[in-house]
N, C-alpha and C. Protein backbone atom coordinates (compact mmCIF):
# COMPACT_ATOMS: atom_id res chain seq x y z
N UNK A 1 -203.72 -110.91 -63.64
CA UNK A 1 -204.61 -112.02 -63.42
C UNK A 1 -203.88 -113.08 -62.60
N UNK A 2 -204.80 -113.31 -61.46
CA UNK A 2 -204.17 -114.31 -60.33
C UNK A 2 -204.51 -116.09 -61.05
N UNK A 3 -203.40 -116.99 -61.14
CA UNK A 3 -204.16 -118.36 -61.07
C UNK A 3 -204.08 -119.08 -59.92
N UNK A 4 -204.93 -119.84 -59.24
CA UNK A 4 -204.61 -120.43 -58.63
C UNK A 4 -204.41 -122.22 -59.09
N UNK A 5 -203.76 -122.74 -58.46
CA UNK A 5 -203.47 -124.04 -58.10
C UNK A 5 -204.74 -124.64 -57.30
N UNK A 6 -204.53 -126.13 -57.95
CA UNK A 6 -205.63 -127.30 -57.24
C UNK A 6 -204.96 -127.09 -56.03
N UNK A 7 -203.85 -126.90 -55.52
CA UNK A 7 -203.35 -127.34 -53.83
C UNK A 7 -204.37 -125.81 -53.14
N UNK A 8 -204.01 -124.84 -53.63
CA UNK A 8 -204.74 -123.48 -53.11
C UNK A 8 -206.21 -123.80 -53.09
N UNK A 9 -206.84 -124.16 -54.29
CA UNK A 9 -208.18 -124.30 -54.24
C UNK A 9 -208.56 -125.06 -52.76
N UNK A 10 -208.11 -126.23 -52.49
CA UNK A 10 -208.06 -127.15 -51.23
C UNK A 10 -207.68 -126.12 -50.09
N UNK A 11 -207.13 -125.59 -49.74
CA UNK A 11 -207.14 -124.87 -48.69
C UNK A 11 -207.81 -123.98 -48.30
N UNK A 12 -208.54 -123.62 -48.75
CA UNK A 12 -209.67 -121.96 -49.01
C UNK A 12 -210.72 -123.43 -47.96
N UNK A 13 -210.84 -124.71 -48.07
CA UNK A 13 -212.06 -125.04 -47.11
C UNK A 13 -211.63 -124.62 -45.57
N UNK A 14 -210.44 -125.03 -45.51
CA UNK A 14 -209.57 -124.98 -44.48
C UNK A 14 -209.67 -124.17 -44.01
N UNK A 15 -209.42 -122.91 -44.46
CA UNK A 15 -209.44 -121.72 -44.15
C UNK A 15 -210.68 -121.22 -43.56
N UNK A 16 -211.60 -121.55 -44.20
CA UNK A 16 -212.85 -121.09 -43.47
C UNK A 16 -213.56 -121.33 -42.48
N UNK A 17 -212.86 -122.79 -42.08
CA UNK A 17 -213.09 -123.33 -41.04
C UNK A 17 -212.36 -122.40 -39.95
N UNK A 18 -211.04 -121.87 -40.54
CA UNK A 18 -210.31 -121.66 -39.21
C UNK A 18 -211.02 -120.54 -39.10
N UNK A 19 -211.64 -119.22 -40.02
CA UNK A 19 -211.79 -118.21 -39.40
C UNK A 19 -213.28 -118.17 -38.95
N UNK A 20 -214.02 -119.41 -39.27
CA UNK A 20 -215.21 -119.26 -38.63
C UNK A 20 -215.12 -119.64 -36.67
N UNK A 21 -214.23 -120.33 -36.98
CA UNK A 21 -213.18 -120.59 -35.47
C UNK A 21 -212.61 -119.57 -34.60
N UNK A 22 -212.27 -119.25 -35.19
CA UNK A 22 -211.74 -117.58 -34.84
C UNK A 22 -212.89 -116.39 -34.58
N UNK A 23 -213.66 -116.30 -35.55
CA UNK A 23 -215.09 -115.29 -35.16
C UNK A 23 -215.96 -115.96 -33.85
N UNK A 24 -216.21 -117.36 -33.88
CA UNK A 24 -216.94 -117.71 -32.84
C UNK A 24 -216.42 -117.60 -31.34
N UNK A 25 -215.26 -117.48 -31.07
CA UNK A 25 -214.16 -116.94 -30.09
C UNK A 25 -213.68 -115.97 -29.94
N UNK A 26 -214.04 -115.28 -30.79
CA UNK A 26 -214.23 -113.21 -30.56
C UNK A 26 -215.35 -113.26 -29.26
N UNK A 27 -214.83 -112.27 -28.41
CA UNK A 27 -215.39 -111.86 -27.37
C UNK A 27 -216.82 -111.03 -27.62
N UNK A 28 -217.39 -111.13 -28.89
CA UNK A 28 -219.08 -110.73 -28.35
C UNK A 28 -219.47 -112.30 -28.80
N UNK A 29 -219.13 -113.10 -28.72
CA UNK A 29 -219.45 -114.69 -28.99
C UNK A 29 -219.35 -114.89 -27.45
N UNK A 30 -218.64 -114.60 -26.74
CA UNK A 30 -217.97 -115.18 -25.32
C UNK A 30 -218.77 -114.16 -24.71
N UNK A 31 -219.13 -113.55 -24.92
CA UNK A 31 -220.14 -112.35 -23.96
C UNK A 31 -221.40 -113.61 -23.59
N UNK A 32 -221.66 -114.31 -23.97
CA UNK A 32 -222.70 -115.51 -23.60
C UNK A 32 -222.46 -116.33 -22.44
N UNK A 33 -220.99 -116.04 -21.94
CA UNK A 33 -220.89 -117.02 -20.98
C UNK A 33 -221.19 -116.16 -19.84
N UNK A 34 -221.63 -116.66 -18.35
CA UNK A 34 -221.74 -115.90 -17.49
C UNK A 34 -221.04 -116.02 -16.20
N UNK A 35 -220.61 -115.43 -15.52
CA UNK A 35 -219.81 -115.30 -14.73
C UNK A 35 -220.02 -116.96 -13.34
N UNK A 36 -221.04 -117.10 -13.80
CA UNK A 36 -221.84 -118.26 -12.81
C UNK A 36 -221.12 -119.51 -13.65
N UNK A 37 -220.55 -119.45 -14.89
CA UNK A 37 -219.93 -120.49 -15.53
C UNK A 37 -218.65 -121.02 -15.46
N UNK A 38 -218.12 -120.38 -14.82
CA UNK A 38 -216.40 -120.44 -14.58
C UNK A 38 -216.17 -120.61 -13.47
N UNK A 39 -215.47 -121.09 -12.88
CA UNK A 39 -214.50 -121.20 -11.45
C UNK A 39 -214.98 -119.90 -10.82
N UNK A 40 -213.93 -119.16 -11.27
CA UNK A 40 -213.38 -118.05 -11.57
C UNK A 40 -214.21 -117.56 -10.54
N UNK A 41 -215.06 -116.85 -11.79
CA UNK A 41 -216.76 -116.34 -11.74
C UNK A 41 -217.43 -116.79 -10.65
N UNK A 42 -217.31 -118.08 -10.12
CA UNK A 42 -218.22 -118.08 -9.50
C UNK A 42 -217.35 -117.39 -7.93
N UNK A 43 -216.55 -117.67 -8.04
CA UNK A 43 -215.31 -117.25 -6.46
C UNK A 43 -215.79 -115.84 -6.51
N UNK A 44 -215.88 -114.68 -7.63
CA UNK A 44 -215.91 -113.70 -7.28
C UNK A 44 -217.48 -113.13 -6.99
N UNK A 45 -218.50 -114.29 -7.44
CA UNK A 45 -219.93 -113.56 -6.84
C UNK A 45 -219.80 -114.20 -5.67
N UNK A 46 -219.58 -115.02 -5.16
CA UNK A 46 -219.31 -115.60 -3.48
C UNK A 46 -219.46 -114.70 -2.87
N UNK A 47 -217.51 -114.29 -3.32
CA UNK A 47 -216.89 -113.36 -2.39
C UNK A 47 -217.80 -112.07 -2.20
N UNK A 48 -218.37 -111.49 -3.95
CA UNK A 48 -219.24 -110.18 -3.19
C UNK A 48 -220.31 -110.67 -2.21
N UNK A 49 -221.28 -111.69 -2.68
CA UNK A 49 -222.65 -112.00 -1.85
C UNK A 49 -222.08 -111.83 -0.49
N UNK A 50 -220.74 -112.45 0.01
CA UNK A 50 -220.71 -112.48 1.61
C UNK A 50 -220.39 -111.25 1.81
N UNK A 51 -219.75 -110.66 1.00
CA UNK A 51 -219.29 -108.98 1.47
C UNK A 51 -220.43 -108.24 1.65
N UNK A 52 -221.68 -108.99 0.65
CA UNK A 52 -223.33 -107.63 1.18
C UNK A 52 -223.63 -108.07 1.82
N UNK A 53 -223.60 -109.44 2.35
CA UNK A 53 -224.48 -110.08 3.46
C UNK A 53 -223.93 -109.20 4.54
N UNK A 54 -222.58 -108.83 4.80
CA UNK A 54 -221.88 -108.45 5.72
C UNK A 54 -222.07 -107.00 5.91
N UNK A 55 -222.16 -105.95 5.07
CA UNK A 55 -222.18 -104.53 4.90
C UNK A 55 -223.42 -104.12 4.42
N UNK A 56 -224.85 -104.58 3.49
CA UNK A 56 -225.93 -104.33 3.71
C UNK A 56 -226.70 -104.38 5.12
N UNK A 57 -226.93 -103.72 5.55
CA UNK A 57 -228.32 -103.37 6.99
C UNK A 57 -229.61 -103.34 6.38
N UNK A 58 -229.99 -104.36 6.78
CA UNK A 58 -231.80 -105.03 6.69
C UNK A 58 -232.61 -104.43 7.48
N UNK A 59 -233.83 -104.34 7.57
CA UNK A 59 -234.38 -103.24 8.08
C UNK A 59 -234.78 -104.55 9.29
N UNK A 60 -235.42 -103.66 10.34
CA UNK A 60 -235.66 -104.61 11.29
C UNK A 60 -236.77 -106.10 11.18
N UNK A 61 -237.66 -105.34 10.84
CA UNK A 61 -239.37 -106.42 9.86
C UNK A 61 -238.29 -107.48 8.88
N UNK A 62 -237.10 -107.34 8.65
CA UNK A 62 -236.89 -108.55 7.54
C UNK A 62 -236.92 -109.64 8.20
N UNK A 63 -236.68 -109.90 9.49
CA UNK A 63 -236.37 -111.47 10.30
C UNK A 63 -237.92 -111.49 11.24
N UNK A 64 -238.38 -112.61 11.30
CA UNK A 64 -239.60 -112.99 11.31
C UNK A 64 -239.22 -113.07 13.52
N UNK A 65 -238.47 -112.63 13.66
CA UNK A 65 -237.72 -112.81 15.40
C UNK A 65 -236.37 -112.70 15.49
N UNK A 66 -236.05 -112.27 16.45
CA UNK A 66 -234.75 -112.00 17.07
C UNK A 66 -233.66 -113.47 16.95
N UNK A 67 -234.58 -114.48 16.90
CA UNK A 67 -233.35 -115.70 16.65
C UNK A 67 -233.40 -116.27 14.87
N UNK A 68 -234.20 -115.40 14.16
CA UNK A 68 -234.47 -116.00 13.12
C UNK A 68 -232.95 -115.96 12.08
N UNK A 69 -233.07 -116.96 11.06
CA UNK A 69 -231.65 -117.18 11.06
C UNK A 69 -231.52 -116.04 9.65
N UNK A 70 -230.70 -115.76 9.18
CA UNK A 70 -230.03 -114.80 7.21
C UNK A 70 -229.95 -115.91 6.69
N UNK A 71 -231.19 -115.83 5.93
CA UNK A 71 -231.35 -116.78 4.53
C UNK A 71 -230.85 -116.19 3.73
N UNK A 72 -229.89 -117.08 3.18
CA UNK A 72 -229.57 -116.94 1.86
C UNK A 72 -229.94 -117.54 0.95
N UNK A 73 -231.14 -117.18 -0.08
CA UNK A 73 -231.94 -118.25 -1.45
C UNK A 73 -231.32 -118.75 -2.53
N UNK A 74 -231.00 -119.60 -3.03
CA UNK A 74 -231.06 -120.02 -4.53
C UNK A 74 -232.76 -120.44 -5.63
N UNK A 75 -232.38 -119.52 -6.41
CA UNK A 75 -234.02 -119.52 -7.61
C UNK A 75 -232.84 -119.83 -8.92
N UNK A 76 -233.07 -120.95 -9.37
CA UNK A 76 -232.72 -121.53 -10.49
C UNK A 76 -231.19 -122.38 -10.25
N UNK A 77 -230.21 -122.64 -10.94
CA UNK A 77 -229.03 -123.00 -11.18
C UNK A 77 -228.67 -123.68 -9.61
N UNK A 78 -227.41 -124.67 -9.75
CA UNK A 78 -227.06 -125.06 -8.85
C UNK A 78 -225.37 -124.73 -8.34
N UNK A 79 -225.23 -123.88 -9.30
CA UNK A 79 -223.74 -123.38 -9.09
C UNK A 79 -222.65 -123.08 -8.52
N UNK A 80 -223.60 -121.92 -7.64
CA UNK A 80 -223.48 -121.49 -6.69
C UNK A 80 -223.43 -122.28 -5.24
N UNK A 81 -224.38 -122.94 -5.31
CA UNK A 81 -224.61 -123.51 -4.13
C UNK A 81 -223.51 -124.28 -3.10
N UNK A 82 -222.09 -125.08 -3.62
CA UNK A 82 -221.27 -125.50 -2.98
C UNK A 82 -220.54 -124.43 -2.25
N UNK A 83 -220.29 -123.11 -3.58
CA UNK A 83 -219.58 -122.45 -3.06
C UNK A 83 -220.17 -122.15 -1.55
N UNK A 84 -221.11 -121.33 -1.31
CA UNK A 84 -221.43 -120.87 -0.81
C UNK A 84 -221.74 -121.15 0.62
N UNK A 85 -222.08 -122.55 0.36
CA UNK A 85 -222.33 -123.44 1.37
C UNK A 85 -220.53 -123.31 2.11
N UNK A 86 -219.79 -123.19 1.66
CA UNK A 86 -218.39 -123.73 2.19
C UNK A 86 -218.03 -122.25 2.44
N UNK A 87 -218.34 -121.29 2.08
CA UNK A 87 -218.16 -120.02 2.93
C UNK A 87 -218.93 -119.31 4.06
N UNK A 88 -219.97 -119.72 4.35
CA UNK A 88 -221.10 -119.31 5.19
C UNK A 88 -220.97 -120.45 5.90
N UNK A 89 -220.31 -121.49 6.09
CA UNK A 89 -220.17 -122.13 6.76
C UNK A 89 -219.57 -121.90 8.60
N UNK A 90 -220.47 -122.36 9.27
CA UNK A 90 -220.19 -121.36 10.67
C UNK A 90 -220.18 -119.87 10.64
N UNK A 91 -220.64 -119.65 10.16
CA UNK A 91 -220.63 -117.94 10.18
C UNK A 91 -221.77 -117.07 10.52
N UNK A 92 -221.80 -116.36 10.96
CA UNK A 92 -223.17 -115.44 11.53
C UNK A 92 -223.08 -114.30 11.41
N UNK A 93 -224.21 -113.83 10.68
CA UNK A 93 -224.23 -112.33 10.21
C UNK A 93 -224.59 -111.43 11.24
N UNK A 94 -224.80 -110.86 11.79
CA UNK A 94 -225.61 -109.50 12.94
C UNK A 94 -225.97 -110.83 13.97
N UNK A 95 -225.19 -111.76 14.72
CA UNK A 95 -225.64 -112.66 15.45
C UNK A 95 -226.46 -113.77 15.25
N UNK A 96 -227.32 -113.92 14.08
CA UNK A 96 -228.13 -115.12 13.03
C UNK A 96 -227.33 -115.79 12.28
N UNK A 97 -227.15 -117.19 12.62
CA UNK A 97 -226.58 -118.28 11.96
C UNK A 97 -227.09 -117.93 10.51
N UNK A 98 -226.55 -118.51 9.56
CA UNK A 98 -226.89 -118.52 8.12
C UNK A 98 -227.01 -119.71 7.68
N UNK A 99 -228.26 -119.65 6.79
CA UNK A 99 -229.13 -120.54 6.54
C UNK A 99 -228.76 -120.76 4.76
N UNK A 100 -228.56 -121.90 4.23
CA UNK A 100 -228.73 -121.91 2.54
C UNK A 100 -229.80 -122.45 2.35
N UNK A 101 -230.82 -121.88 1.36
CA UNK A 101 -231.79 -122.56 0.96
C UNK A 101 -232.61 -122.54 -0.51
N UNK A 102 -232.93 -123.64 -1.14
CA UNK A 102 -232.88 -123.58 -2.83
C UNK A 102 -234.64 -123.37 -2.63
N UNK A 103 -234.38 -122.86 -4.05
CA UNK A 103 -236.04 -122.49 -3.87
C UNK A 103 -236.38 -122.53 -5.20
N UNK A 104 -237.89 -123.34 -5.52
CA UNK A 104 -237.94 -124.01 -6.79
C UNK A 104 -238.48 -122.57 -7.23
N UNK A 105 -238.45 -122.55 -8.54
CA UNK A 105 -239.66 -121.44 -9.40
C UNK A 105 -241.26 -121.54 -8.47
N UNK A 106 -241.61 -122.74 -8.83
CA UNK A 106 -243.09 -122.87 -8.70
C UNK A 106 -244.01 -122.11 -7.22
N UNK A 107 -242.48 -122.03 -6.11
CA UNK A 107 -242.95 -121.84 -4.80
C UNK A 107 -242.09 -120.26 -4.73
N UNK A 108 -241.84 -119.59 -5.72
CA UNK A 108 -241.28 -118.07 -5.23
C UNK A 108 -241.25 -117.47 -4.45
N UNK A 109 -242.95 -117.55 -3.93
CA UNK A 109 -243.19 -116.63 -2.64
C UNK A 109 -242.76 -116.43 -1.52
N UNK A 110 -241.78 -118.16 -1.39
CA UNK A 110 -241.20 -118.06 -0.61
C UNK A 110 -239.83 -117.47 0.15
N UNK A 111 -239.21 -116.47 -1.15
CA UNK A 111 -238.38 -116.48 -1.67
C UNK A 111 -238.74 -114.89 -0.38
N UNK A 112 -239.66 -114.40 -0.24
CA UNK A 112 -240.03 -113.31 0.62
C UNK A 112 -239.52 -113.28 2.05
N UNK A 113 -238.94 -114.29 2.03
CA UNK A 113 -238.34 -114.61 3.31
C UNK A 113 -237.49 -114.61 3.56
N UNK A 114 -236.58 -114.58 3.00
CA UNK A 114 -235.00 -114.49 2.19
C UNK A 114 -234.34 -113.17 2.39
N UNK A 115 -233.12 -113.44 3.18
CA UNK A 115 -232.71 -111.79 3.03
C UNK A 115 -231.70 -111.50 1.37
N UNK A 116 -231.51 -112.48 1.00
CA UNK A 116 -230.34 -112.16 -0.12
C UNK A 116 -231.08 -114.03 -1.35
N UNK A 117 -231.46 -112.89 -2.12
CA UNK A 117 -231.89 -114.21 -3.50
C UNK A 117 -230.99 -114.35 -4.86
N UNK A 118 -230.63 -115.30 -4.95
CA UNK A 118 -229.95 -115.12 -5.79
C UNK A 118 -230.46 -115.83 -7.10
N UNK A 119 -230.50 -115.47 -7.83
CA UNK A 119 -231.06 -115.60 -9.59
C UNK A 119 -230.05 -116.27 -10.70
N UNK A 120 -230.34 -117.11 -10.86
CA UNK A 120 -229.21 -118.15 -11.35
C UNK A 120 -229.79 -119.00 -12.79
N UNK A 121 -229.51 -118.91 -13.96
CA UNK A 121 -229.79 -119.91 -15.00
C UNK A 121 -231.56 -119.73 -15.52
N UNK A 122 -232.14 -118.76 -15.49
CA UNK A 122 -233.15 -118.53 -15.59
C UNK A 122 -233.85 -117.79 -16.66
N UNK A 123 -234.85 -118.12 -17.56
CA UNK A 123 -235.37 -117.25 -18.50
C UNK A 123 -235.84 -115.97 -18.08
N UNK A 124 -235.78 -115.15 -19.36
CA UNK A 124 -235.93 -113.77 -18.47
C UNK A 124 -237.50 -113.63 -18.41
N UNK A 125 -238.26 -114.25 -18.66
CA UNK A 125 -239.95 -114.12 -17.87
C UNK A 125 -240.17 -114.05 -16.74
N UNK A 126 -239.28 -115.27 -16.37
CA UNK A 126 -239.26 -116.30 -14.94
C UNK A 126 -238.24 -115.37 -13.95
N UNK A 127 -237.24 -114.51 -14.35
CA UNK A 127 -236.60 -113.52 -13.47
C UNK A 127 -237.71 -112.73 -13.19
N UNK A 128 -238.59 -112.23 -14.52
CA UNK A 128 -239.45 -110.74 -14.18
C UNK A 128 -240.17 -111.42 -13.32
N UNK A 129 -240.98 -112.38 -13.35
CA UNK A 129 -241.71 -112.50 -12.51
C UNK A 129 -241.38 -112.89 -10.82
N UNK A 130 -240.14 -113.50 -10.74
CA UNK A 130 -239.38 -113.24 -9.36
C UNK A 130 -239.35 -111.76 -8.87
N UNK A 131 -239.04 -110.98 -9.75
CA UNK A 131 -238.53 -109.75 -9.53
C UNK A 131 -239.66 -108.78 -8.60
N UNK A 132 -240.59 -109.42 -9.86
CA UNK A 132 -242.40 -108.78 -8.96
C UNK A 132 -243.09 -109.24 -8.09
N UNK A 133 -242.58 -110.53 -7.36
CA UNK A 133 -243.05 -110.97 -6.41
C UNK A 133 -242.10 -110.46 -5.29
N UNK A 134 -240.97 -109.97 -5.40
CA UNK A 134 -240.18 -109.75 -4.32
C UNK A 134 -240.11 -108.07 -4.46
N UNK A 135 -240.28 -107.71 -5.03
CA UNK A 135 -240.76 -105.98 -4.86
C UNK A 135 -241.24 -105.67 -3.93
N UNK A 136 -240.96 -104.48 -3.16
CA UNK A 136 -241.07 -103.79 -1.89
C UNK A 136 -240.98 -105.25 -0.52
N UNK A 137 -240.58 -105.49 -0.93
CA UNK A 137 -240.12 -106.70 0.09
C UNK A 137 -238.25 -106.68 0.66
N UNK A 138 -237.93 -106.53 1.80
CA UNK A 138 -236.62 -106.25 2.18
C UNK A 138 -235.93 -107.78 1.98
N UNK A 139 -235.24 -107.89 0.40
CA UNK A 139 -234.37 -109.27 0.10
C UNK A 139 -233.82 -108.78 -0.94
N UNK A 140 -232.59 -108.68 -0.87
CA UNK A 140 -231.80 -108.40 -1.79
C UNK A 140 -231.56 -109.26 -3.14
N UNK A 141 -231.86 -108.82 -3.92
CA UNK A 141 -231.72 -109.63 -5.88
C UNK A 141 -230.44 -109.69 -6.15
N UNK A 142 -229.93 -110.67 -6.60
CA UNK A 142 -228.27 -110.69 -7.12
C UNK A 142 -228.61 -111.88 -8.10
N UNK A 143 -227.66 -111.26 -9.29
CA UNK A 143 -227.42 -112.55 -10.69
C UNK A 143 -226.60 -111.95 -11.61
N UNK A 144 -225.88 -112.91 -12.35
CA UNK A 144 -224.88 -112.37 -13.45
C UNK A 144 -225.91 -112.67 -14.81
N UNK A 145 -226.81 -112.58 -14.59
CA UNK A 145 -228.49 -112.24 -15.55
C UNK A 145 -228.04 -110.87 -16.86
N UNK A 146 -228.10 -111.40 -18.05
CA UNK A 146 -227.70 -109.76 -18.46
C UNK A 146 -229.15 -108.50 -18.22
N UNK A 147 -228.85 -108.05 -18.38
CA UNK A 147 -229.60 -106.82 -18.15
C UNK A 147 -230.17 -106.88 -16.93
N UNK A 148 -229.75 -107.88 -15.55
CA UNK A 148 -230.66 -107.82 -14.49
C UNK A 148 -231.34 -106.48 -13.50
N UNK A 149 -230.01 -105.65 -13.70
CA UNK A 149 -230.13 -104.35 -13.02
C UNK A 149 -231.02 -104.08 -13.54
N UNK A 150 -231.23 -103.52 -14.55
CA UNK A 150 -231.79 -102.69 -16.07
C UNK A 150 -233.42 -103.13 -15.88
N UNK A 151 -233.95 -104.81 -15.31
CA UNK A 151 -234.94 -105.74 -15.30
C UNK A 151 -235.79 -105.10 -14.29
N UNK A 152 -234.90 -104.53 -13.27
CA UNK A 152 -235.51 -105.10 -11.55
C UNK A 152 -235.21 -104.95 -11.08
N UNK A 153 -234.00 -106.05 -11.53
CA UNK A 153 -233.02 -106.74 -10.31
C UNK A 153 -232.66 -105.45 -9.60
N UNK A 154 -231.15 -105.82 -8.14
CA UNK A 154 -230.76 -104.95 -7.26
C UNK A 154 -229.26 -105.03 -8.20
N UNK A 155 -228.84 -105.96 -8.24
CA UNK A 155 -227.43 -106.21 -8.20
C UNK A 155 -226.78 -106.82 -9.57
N UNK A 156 -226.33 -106.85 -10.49
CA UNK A 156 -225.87 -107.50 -11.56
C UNK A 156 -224.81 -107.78 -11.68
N UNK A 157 -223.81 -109.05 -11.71
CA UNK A 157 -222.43 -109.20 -12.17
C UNK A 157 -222.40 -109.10 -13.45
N UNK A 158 -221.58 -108.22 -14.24
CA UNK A 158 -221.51 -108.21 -15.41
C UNK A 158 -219.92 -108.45 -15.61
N UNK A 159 -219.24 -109.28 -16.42
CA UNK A 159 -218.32 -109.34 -17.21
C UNK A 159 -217.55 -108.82 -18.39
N UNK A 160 -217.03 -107.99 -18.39
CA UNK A 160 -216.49 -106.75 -19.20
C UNK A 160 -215.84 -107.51 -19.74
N UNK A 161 -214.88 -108.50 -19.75
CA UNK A 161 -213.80 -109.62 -20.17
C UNK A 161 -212.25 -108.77 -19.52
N UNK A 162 -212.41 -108.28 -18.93
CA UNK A 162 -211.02 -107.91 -18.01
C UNK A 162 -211.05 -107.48 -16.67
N UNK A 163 -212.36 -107.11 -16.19
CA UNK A 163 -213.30 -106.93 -14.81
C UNK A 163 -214.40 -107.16 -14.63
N UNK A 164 -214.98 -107.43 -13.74
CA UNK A 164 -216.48 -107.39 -13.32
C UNK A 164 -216.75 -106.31 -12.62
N UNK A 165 -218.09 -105.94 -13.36
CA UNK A 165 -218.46 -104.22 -12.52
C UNK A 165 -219.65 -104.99 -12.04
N UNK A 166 -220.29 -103.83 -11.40
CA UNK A 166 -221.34 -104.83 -10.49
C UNK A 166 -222.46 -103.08 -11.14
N UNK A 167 -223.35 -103.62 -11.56
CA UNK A 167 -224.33 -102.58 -11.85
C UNK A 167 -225.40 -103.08 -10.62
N UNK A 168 -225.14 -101.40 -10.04
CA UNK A 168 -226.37 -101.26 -8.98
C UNK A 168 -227.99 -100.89 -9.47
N UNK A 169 -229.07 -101.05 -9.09
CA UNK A 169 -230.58 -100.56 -9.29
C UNK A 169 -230.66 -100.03 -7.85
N UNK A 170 -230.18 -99.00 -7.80
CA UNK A 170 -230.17 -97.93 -6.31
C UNK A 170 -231.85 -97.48 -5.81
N UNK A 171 -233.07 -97.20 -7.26
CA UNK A 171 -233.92 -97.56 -7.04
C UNK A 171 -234.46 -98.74 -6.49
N UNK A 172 -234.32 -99.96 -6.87
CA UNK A 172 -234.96 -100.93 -6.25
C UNK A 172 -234.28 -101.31 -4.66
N UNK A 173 -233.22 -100.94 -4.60
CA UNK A 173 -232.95 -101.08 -3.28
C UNK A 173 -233.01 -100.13 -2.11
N UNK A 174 -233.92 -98.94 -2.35
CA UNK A 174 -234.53 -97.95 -1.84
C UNK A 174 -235.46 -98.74 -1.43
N UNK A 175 -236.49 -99.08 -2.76
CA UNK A 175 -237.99 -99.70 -1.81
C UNK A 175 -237.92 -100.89 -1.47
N UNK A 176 -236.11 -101.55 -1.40
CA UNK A 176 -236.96 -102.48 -0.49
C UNK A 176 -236.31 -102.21 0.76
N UNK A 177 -235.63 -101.16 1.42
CA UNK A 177 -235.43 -100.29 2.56
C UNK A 177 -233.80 -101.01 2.93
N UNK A 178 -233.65 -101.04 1.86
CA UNK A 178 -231.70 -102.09 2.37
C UNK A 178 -230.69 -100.98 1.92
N UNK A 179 -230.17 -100.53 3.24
CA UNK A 179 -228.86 -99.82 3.23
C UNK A 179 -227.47 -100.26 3.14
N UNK A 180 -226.68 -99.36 2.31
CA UNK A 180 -225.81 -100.08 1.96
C UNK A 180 -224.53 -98.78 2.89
N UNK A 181 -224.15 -99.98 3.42
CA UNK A 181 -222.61 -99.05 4.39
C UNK A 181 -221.26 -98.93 3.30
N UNK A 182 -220.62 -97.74 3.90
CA UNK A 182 -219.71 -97.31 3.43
C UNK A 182 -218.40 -98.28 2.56
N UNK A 183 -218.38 -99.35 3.26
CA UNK A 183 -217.44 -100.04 2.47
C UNK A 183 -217.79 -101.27 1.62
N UNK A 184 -219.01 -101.25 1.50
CA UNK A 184 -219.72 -102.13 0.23
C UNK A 184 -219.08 -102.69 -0.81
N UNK A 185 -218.29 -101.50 -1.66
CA UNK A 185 -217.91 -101.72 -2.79
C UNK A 185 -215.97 -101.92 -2.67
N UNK A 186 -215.58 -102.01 -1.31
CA UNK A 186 -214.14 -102.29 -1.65
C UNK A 186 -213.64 -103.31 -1.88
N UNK A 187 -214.52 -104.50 -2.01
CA UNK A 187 -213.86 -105.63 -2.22
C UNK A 187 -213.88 -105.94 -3.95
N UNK A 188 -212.73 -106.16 -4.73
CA UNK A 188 -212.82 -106.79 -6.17
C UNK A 188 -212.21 -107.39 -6.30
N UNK A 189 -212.13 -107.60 -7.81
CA UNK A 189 -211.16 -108.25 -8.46
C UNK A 189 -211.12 -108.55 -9.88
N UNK A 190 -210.11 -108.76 -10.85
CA UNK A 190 -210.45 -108.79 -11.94
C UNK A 190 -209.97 -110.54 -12.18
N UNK A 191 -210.76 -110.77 -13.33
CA UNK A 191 -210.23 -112.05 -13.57
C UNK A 191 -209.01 -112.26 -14.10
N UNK A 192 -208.17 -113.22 -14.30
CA UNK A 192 -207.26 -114.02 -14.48
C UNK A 192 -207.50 -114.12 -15.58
């Protein structure tokens, strides 16, 4: 038979604090954060978005004319947006300056215009229903959305907690006629 002490009794609160501390910082607790939340995270969806902007081929019908510029969309979050802005900066994809442009929920449709959308901070209704307005439409879907691939989506950053894999929907990027060239997938990296 164990006794304990008044000093032991007092520490058992302590204790529970620490390991409820400890469980909430176990990595399926941290599986909540998304890659759009970190520095980090966000450097490495940049870096892919400019690598597809660069190695996806758009079908010809995606640009509304020969001078029309590669939109790149934002639908939700603002995260992204500096980055991106500061890498596409002066830069031109297939000869079309690149364009950043945010795009509220309410006006989606516009989002049809867009060669590359990106899905950012959003309930998952409000993705599906992006998702179905841009179906069979040539604009590529990208978000660190969980299940975005799985949704719709084209493209998903997912966070493993020691790499990011990028889950493709090879279906949806069939119908919307966007080819993907040979060196697509050589650019990575794992986090820090």
């Amino acid at each position: 038979m164990t006794i304990c002490s008044l000093r032991s009794l007092r520490a058992i609160p302590a204790l529970l604090i620490l390991l409820l501390a400890v469980s909430l910082a176990s990595p399926a607790s941290l599986a909540a954060v998304q890659l759009s939340d970190t520095p980090l995270g966000r450097r490495v969806m940049v870096d892919y978005i400019v690598h597809f902007a660069y190695h996806l081929q758009w079908p010809v019908n995606a640009f509304s004319n020969s001078s029309a510029p590669f939109k790149v969309c934002l639908m939700g979050g603002d995260s992204l947006s500096e980055p991106l802005a500061a890498r596409f900066k002066n830069q031109r994809i297939d000869g079309r300056d690149v364009e950043l442009e945010k795009i509220e929920v309410k006006e989606m449709l516009r989002a049809r215009k867009c060669q590359i959308v990106v899905l950012s901070t959003l309930d998952r209704p409000t993705i599906i229903k992006a998702l179905v307005a841009l179906e069979f439409f040539p604009v590529l879907t990208v978000s660190d959305a969980e299940r975005f691939a799985a949704t719709g989506g084209m493209i998903e950053f997912a966070d493993s907690g020691r790499e990011v894999a990028l889950r493709m929907n090879k279906t949806m990027l069939e119908k919307a006629e966007l080819k993907m060239g040979s060196s697509l997938f050589r650019l990575g990296r794992k986090p820090e």
